[in-house]
Protein backbone atom coordinates (compact mmCIF):
# COMPACT_ATOMS: atom_id res chain seq x y z
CA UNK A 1 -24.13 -42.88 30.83
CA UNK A 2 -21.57 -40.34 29.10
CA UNK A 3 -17.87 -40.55 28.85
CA UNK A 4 -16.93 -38.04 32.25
CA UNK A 5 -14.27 -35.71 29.75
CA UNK A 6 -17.66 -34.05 28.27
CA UNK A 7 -17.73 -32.34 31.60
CA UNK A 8 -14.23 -30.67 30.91
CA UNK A 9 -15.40 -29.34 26.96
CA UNK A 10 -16.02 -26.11 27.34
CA UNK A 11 -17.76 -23.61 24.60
CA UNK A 12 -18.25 -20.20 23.52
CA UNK A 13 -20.04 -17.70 25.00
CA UNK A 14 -20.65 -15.67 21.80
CA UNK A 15 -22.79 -17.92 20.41
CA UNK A 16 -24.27 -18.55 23.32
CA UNK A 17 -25.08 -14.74 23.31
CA UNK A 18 -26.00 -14.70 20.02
CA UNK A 19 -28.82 -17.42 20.19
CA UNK A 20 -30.29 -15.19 22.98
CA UNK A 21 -30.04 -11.97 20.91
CA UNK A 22 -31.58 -13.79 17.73
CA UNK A 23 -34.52 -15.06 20.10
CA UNK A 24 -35.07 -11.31 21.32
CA UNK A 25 -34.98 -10.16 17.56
CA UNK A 26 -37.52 -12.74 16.59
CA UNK A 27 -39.72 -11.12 19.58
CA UNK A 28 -39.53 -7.68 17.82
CA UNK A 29 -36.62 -6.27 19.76
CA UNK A 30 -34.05 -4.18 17.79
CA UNK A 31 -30.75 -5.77 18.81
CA UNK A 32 -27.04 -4.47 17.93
CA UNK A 33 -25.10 -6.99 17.62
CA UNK A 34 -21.11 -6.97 18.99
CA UNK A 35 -20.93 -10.22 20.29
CA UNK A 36 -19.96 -12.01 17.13
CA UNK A 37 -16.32 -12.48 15.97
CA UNK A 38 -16.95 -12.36 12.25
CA UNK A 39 -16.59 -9.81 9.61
CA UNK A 40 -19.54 -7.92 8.03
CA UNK A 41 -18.12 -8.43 3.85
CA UNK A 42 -18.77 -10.47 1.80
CA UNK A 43 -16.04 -12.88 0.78
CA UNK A 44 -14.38 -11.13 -2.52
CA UNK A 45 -15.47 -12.18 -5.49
CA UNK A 46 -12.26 -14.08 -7.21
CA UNK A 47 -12.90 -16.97 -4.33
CA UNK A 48 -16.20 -17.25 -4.67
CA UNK A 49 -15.93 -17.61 -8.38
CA UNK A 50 -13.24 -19.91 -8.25
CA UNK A 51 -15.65 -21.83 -5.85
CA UNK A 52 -18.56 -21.61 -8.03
CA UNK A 53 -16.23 -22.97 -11.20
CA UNK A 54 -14.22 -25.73 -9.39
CA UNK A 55 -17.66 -26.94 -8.67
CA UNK A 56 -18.81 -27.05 -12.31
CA UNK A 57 -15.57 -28.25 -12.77
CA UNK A 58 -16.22 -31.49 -10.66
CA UNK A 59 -13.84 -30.54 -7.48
CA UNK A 60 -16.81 -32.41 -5.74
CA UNK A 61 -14.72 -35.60 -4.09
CA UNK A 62 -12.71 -36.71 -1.72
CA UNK A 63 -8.94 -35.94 -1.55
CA UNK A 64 -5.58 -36.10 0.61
CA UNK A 65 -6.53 -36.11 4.02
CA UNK A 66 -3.34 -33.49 4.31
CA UNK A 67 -5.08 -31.26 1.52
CA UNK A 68 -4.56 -30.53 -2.09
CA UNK A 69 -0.61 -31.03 -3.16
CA UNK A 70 -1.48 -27.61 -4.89
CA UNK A 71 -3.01 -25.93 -2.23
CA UNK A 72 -0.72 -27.32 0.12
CA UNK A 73 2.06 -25.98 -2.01
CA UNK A 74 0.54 -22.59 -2.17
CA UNK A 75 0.46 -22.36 1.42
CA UNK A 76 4.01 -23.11 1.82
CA UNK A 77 4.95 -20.43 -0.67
CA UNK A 78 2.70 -18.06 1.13
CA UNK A 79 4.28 -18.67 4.71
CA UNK A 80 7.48 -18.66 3.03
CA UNK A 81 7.45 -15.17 1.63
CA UNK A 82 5.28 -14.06 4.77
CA UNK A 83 7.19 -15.05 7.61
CA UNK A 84 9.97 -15.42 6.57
CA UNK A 85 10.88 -19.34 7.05
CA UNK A 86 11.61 -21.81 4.59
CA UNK A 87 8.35 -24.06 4.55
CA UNK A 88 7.59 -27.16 2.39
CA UNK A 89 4.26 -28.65 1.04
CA UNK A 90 4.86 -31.48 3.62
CA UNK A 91 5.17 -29.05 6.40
CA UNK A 92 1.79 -28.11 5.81
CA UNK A 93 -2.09 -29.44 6.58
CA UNK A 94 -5.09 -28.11 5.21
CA UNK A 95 -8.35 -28.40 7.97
CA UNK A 96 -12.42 -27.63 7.57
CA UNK A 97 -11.53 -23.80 9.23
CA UNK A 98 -8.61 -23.47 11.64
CA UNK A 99 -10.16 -25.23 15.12
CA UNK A 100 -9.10 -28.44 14.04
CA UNK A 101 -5.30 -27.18 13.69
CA UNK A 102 -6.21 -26.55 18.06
CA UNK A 103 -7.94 -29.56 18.43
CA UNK A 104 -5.60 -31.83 16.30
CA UNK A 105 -1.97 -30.32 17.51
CA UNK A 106 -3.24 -30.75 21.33
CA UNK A 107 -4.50 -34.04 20.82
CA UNK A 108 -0.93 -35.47 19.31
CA UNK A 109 1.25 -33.89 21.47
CA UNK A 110 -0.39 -33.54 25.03
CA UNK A 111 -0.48 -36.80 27.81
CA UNK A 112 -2.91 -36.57 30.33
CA UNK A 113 -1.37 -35.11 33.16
CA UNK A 114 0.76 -32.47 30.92
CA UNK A 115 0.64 -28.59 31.20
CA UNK A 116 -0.26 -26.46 28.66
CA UNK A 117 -0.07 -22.97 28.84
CA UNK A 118 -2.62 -20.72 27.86
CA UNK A 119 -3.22 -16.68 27.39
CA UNK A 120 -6.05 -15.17 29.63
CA UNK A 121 -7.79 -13.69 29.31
CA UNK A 122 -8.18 -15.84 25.73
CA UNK A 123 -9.86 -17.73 23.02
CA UNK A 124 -12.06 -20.07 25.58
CA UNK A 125 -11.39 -23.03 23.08
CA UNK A 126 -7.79 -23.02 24.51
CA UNK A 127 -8.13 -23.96 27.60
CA UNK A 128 -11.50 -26.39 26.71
CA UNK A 129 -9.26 -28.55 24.67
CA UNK A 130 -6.64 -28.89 26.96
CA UNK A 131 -8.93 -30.08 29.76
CA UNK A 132 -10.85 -31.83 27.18
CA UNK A 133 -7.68 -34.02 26.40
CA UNK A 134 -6.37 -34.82 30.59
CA UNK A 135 -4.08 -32.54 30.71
CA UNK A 136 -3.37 -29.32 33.02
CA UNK A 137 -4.40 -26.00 32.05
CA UNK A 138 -2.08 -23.26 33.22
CA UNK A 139 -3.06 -19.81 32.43
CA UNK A 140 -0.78 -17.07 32.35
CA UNK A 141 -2.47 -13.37 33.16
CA UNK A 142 -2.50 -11.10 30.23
CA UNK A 143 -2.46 -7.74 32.20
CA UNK A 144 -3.76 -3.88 30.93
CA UNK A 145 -1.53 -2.12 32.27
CA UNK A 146 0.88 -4.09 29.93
CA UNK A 147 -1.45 -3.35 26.70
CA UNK A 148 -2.40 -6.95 27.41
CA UNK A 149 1.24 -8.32 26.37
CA UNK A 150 2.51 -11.84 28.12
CA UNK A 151 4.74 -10.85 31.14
CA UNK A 152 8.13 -12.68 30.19
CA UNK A 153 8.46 -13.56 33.94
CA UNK A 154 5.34 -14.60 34.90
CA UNK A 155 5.67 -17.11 32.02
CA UNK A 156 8.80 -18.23 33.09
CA UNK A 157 7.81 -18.99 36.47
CA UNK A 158 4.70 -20.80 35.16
CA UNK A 159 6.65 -23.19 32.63
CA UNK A 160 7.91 -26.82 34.77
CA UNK A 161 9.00 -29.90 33.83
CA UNK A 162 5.37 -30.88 32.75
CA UNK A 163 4.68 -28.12 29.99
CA UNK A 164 4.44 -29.87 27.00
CA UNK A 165 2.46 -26.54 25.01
CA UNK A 166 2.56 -22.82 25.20
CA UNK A 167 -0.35 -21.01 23.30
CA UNK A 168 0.29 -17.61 21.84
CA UNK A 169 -2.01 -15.49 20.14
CA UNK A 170 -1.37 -12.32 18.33
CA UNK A 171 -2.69 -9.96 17.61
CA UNK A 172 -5.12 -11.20 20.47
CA UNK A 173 -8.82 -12.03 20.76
CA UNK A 174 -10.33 -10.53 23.10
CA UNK A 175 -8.19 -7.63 23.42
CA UNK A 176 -6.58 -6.85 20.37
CA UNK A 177 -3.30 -6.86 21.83
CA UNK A 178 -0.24 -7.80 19.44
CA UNK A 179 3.11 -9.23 20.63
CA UNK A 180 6.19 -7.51 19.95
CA UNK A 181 8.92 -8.66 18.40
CA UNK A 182 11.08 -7.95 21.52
CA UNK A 183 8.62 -10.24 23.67
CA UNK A 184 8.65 -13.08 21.14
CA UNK A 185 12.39 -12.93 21.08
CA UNK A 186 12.54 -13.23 24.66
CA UNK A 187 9.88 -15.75 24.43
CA UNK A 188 11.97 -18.13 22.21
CA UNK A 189 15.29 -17.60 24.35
CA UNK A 190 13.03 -19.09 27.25
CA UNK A 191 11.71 -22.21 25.29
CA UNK A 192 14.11 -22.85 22.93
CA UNK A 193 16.05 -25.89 24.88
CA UNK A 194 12.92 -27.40 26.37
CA UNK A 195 10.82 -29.75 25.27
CA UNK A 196 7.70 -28.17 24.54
CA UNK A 197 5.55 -26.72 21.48
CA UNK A 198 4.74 -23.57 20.77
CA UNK A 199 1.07 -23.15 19.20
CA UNK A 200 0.84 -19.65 17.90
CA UNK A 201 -2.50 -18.74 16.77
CA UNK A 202 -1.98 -16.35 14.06
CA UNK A 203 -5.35 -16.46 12.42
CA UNK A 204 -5.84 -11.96 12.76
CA UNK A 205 -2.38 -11.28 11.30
CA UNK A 206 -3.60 -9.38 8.64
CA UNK A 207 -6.14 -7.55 10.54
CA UNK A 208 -3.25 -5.27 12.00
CA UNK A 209 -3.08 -1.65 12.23
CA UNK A 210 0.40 -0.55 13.71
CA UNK A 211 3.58 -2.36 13.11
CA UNK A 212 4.39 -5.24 11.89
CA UNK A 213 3.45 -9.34 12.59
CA UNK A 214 5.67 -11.12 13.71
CA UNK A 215 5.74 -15.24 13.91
CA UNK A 216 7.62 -16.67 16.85
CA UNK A 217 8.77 -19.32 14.40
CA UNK A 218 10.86 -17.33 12.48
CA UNK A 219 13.63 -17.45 15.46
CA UNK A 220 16.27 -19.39 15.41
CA UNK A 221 15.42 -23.02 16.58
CA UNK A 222 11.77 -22.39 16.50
CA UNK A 223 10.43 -23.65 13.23
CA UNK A 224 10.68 -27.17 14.33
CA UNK A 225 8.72 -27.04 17.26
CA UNK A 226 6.44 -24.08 16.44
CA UNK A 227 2.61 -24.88 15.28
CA UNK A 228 1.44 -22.20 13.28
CA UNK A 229 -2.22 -21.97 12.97
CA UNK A 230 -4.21 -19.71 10.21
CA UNK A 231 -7.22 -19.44 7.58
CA UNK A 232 -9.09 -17.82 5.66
CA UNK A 233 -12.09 -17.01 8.43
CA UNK A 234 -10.67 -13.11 9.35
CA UNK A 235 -8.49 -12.80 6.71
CA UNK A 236 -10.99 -13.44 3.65
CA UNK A 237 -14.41 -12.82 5.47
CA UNK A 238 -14.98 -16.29 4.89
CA UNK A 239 -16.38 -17.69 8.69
CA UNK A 240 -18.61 -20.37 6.81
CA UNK A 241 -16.83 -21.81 4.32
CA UNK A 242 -14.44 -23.15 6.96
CA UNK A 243 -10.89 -23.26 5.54
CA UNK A 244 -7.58 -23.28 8.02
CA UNK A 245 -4.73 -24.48 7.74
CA UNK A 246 -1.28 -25.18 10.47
CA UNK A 247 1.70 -25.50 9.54
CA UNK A 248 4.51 -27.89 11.00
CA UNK A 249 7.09 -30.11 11.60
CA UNK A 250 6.76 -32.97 9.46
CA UNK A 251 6.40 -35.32 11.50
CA UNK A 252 3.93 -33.33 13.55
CA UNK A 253 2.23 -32.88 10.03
CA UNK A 254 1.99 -36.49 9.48
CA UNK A 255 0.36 -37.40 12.89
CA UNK A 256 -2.35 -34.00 12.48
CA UNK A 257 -3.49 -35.79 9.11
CA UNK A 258 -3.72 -38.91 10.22
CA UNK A 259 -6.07 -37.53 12.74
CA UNK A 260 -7.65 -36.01 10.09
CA UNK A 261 -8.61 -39.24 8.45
CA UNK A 262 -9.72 -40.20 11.36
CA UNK A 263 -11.88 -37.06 12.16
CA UNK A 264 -13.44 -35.33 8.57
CA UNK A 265 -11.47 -36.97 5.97
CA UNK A 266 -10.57 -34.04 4.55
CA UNK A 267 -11.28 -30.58 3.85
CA UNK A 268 -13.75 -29.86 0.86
CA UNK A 269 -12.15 -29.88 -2.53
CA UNK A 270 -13.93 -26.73 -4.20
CA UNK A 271 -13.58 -24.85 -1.11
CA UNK A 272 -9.06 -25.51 -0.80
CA UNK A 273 -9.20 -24.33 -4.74
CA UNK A 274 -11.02 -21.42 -3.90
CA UNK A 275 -8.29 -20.64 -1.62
CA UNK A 276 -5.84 -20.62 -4.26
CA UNK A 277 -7.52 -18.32 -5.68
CA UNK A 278 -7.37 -15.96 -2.11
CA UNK A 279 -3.98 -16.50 -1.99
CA UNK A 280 -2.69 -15.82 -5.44
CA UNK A 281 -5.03 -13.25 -6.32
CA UNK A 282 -6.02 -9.19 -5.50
CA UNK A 283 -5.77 -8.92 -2.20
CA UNK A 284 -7.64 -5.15 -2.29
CA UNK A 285 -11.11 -6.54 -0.92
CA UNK A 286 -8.85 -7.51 2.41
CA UNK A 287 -6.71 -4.44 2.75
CA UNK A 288 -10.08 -2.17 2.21
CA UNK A 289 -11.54 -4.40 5.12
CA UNK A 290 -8.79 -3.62 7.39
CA UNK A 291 -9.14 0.18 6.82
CA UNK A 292 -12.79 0.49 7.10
CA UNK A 293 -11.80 -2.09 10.43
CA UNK A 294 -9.66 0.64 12.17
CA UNK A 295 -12.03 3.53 11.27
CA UNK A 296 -14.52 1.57 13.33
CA UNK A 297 -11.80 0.76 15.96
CA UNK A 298 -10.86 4.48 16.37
CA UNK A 299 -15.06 5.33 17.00
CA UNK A 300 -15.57 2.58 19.24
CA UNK A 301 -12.65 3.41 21.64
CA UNK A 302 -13.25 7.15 21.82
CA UNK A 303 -16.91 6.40 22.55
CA UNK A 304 -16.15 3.75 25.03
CA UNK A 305 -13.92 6.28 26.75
CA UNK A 306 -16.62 9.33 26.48
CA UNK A 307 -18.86 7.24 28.91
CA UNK A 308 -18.27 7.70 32.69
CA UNK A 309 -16.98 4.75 34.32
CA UNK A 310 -15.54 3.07 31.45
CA UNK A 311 -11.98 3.09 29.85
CA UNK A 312 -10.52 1.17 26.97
CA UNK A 313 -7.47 0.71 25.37
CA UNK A 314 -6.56 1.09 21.76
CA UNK A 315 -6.17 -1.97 20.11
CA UNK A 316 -3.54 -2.91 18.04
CA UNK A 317 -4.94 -5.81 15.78
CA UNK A 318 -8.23 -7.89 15.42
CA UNK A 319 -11.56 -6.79 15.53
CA UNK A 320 -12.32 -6.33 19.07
CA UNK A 321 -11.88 -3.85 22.21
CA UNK A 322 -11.96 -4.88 25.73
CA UNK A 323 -12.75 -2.18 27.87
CA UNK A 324 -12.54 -1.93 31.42
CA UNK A 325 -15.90 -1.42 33.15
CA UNK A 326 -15.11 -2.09 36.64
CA UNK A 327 -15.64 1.77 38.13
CA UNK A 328 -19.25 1.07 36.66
CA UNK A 329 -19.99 -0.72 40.15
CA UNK A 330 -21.91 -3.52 38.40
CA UNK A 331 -19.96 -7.45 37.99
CA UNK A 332 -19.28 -7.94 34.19
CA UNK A 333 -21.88 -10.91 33.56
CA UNK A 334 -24.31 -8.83 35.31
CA UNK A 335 -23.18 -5.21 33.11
CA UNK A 336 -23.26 -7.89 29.21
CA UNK A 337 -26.93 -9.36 30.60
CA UNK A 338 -28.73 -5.83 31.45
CA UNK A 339 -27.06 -4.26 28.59
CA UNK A 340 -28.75 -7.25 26.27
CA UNK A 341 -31.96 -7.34 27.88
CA UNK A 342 -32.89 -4.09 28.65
CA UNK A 343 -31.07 -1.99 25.83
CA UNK A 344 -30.59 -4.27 22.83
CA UNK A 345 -26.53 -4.43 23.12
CA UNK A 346 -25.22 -7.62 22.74
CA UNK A 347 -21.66 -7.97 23.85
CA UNK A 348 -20.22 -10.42 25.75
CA UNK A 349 -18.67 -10.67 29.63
CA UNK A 350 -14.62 -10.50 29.81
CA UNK A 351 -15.00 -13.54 31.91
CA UNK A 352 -16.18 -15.41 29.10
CA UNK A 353 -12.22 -15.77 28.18
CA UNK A 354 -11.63 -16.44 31.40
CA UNK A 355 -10.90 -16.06 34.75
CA UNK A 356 -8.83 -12.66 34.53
CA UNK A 357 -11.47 -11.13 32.05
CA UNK A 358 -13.66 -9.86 35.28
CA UNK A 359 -14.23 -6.44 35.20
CA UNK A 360 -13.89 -5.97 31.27
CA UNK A 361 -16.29 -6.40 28.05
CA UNK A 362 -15.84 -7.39 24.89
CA UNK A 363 -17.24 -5.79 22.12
CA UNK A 364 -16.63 -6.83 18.01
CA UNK A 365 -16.97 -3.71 15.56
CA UNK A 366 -17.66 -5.90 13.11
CA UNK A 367 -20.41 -4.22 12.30
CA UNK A 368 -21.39 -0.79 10.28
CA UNK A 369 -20.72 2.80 11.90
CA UNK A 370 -24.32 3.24 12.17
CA UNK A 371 -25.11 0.22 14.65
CA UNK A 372 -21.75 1.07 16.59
CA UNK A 373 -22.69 4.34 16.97
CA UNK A 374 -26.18 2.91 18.16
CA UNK A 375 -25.07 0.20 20.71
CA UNK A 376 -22.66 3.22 21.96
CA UNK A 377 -25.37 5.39 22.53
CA UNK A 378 -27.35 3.11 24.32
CA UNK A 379 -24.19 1.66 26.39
CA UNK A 380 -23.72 5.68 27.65
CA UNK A 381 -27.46 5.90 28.23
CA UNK A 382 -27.54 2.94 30.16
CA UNK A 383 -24.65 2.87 32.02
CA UNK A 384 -24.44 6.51 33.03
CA UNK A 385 -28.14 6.27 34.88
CA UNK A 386 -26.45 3.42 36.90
């Protein structure tokens, strides 16, 4: 009765976890919650105002399927100054939250029967679009004993005549693992001649708390065929207003907004000119976020690694740590289940980003020293009685 791609659309297991942890709550039971890839702020105050004045000020209707010329300009001043490539308004497309920029770039440029190549463990959306769209998914293994960097030969020897997409993220969900500039350099020496796109995620480059980000498509030769996908989600602490934005080729950009049209129409007016407002005003609400972020990063890992059977290594960006539990003797999905329903952790399985995620969790600290302290605690109790 239903179109047979709906078997290939995958989903995500956080809020899959999250819907159980929310029904144990409403039972009584006190649940911590580091499942959830969002941050605990509140969105600063300049955006919401601006919100809460463009509305009064009638930014209530439709408008460029692309986005806002103003926004769209801001954006390209932004990536501009930020990475360090020259970027036009028409270069750039403004989406309800930064999915769409996945969903949108895959669906222009990806035949069935094409290979796209994917980091895992990953994002699950990644390789749910691909399939979603016909084409192959390839993943390429991101390894620990590499800090969970992409092994430039590996890729190499995964890329054929059929790639038509490489997907980097960095710094990384699930492991908080950031590229180097080295790696990307070596990336775009590999790609540069062949006819593929890069789509590099980029939506946690703020949220970075050694060295420097780094956008593959500042190389030479790798604007044109680079997709860069961001927002406002991490960034601004702004998960549900949904506001993302890629950035493009041209032509590229033309095709994702007419797929737009198609799609939503457009992104909500009030919302785009309360991200002027993010992006031309104080940034001090998001640098005090990333602090109190790596305060919590530097807890979780040294209590992670405090509990016998368990290791973890220090991330270098993003909001999560993926520790390695496989001395603990239990399977992964088996470990993120107990830990749920009989101590009131919810975390999530490594193999819900895939296929090389078995034998790790993941764990968000986006959420207050207290309750990491408390899901730590009860992680150590529980695990250390195995």
């Amino acid at each position: 009765m239903y179109a047979k791609r709906m078997k290939r659309l995958g989903t995500e297991t956080a809020f899959d976890v999250l819907a159980k942890a929310k029904k144990l709550e409403a039972k009584g039971v006190d649940v911590v919650h580091l499942e959830i890839g969002e941050p605990d702020f509140d969105t600063p105050a300049n955006i919401t105002q601006a919100a809460i004045d463009a509305l009064r000020q009638g930014w209530t209707h439709y408008n460029p399927s692309p986005g806002l010329p103003e926004f769209r300009a801001e954006i390209a001043q932004f990536i501009t100054k930020d990475r360090g490539i020259k970027v036009a308004p028409e270069n750039v497309v403004i989406t309800p939250g930064a999915k769409p920029i996945l969903f949108f770039s895959a669906l222009a440029i990806l035949e069935e029967g094409d290979e796209a190549i994917y980091p895992n463990p990953g994002f699950p959306i990644y390789e749910s679009v691909i399939r979603f769209f016909g084409a192959r998914a390839v993943p390429v293994r991101l390894r620990e004993e590499n800090d969970f960097g992409l092994d430039i030969k590996e890729l190499k020897e995964k890329i054929t005549s059929r790639t038509r997409m490489i997907i980097l993220n960095s710094p990384q969900n699930p492991t908080g693992g950031v590229l180097k500039r080295e790696q990307l350099g070596e990336i775009a020496d590999l790609v540069r001649k062949k006819n593929l796109f890069i789509l590099s995620d980029e939506i946690y480059c703020k949220i970075l708390y050694e060295g420097e980000h780094v956008s593959i498509a500042s190389f030479p030769g790798m604007q044109e065929k680079t997709v860069i996908l961001d927002g406002y989600s991490k960034t601004y602490a702004m998960t549900g207003w949904r506001l993302g934005y890629g950035v493009m080729n041209e032509t590229l950009a033309k095709h994702v907004a007419r797929l737009q049209t198609n799609c939503t129409s457009c992104t909500c007016s009030f919302t785009q000119r309360a991200g002027i407002a993010g992006i031309t005003g104080p940034q001090d609400d998001s640098i005090k976020m990333v602090r109190e972020f790596k305060k919590r990063r530097d807890i979780v890992v040294r209590g992670l690694c405090s509990i016998k059977g368990v290791s973890c290594k220090t991330p270098r960006g993003a909001f999560y740590v993926f520790p390695n539990v496989k001395a603990t003797g239990l399977e992964c999905e088996e470990l993120a289940s107990r830990l749920l329903e009989e101590k009131g952790v919810a975390l999530l399985a490594g193999t819900a980003f895939g296929k090389y995620g078995k034998g790790y969790l993941r764990l968000s600290y986006a959420n207050s020293i207290e309750n990491i302290n408390k899901g730590l605690g009860r992680m150590k109790e529980f695990i250390e009685k195995l």
